[in-house]
C-alpha atoms as a PDB file:
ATOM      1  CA  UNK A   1      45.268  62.441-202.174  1.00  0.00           C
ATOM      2  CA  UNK A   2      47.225  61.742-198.555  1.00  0.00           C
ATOM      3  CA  UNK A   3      50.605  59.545-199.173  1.00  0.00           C
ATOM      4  CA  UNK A   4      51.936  58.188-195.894  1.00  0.00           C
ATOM      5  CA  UNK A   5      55.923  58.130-195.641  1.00  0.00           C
ATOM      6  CA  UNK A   6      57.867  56.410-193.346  1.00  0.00           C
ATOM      7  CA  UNK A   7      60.492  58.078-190.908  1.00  0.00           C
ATOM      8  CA  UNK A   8      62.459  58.213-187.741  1.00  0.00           C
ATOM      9  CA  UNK A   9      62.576  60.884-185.488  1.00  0.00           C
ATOM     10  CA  UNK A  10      66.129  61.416-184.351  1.00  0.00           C
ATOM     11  CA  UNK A  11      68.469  64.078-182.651  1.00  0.00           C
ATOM     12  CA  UNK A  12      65.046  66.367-182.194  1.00  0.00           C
ATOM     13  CA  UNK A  13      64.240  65.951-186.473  1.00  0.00           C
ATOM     14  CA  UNK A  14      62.230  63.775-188.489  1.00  0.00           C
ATOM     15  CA  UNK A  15      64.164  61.861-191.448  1.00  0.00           C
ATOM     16  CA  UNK A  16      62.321  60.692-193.957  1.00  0.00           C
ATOM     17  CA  UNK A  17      62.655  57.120-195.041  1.00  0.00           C
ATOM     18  CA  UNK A  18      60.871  57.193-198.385  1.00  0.00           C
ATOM     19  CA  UNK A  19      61.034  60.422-200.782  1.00  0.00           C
ATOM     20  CA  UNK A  20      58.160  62.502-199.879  1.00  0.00           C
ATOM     21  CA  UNK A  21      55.483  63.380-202.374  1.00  0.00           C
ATOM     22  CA  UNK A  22      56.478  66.184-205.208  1.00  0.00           C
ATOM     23  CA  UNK A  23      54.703  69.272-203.602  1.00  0.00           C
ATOM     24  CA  UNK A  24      56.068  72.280-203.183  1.00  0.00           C
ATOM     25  CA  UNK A  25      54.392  72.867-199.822  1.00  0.00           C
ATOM     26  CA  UNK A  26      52.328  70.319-197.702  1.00  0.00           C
ATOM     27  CA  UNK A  27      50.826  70.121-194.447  1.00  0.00           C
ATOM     28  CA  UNK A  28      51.851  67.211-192.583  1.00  0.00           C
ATOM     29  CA  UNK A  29      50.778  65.598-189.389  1.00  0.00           C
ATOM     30  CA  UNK A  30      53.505  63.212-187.729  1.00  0.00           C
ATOM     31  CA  UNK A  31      52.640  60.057-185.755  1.00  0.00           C
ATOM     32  CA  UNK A  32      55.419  58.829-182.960  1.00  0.00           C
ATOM     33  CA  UNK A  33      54.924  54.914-183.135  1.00  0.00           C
ATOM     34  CA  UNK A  34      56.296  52.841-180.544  1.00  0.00           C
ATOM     35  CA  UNK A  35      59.659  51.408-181.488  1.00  0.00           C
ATOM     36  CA  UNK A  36      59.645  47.670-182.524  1.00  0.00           C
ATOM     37  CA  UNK A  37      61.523  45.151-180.759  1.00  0.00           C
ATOM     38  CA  UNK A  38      64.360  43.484-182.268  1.00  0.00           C
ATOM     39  CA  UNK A  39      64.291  39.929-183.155  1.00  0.00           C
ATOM     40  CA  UNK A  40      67.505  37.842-183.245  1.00  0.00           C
ATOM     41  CA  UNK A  41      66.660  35.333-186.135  1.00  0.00           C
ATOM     42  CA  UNK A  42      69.661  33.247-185.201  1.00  0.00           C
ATOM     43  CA  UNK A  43      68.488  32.418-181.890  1.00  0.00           C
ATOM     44  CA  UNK A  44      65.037  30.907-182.949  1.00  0.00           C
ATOM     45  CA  UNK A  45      67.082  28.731-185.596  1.00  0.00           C
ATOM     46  CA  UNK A  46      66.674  31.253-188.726  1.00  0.00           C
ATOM     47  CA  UNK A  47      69.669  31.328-191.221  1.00  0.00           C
ATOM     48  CA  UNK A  48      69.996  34.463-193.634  1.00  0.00           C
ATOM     49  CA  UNK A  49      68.974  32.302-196.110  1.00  0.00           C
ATOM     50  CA  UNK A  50      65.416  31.299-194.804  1.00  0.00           C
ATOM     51  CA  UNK A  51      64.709  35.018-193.352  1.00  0.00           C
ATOM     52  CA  UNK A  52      65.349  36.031-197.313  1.00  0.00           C
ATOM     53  CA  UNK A  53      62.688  33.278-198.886  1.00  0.00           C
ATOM     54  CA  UNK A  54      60.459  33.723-195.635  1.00  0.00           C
ATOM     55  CA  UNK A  55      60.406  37.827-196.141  1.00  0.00           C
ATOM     56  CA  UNK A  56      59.694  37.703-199.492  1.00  0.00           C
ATOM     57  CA  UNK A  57      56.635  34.785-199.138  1.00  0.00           C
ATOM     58  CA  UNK A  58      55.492  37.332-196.534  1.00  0.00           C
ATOM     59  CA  UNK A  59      55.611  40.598-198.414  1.00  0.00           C
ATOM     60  CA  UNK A  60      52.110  40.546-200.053  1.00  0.00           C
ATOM     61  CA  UNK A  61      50.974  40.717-196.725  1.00  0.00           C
ATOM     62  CA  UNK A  62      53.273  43.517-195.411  1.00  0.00           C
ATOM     63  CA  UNK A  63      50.366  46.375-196.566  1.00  0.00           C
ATOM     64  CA  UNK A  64      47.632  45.138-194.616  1.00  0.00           C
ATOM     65  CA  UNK A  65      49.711  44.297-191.555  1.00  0.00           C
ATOM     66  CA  UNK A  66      50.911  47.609-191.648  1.00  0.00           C
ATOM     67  CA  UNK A  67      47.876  49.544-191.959  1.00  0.00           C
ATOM     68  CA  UNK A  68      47.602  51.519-188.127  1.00  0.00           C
ATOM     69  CA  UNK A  69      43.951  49.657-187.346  1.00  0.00           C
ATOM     70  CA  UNK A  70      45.952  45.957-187.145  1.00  0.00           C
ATOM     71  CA  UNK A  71      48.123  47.925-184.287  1.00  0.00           C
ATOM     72  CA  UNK A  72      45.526  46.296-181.608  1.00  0.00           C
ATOM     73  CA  UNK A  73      46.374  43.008-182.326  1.00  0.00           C
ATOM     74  CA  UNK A  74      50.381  43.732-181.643  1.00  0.00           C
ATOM     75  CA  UNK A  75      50.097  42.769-177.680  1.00  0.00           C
ATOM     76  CA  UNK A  76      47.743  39.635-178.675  1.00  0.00           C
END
């Protein structure tokens, strides 16, 4: 079965953001993903309270929009 992980590549190695699956020894193949802006909640009139309740409304959706086929619809 293949198990994704994320990671960032940093300083010339790969850290691993996730444990990685319980294998002795695995082939891997590693994916550089362009690096996603940051948003500054604040300044479209988002307190730390409404990014919490918004995130977590959102979160059933976070698998699918994450999947690497939805990338093409990042520069709509």
């Amino acid at each position: 079965m293949l198990k994704s992980i994320q990671g960032v590549f940093r300083d010339g190695k790969v850290e691993l953001l996730e444990p990685a699956p319980q294998t002795i020894e695995s082939r891997v193949v590693i994916t550089f993903l362009p690096n996603r802006p940051v948003i500054d909640l604040r300044e479209k009139g988002i307190d730390e309270r409404q990014a919490t309740d918004l995130s977590a409304r959102l979160r059933p959706f976070a698998e699918d929009w994450d999947r690497p086929d939805m990338d093409v619809y990042d520069d709509l």
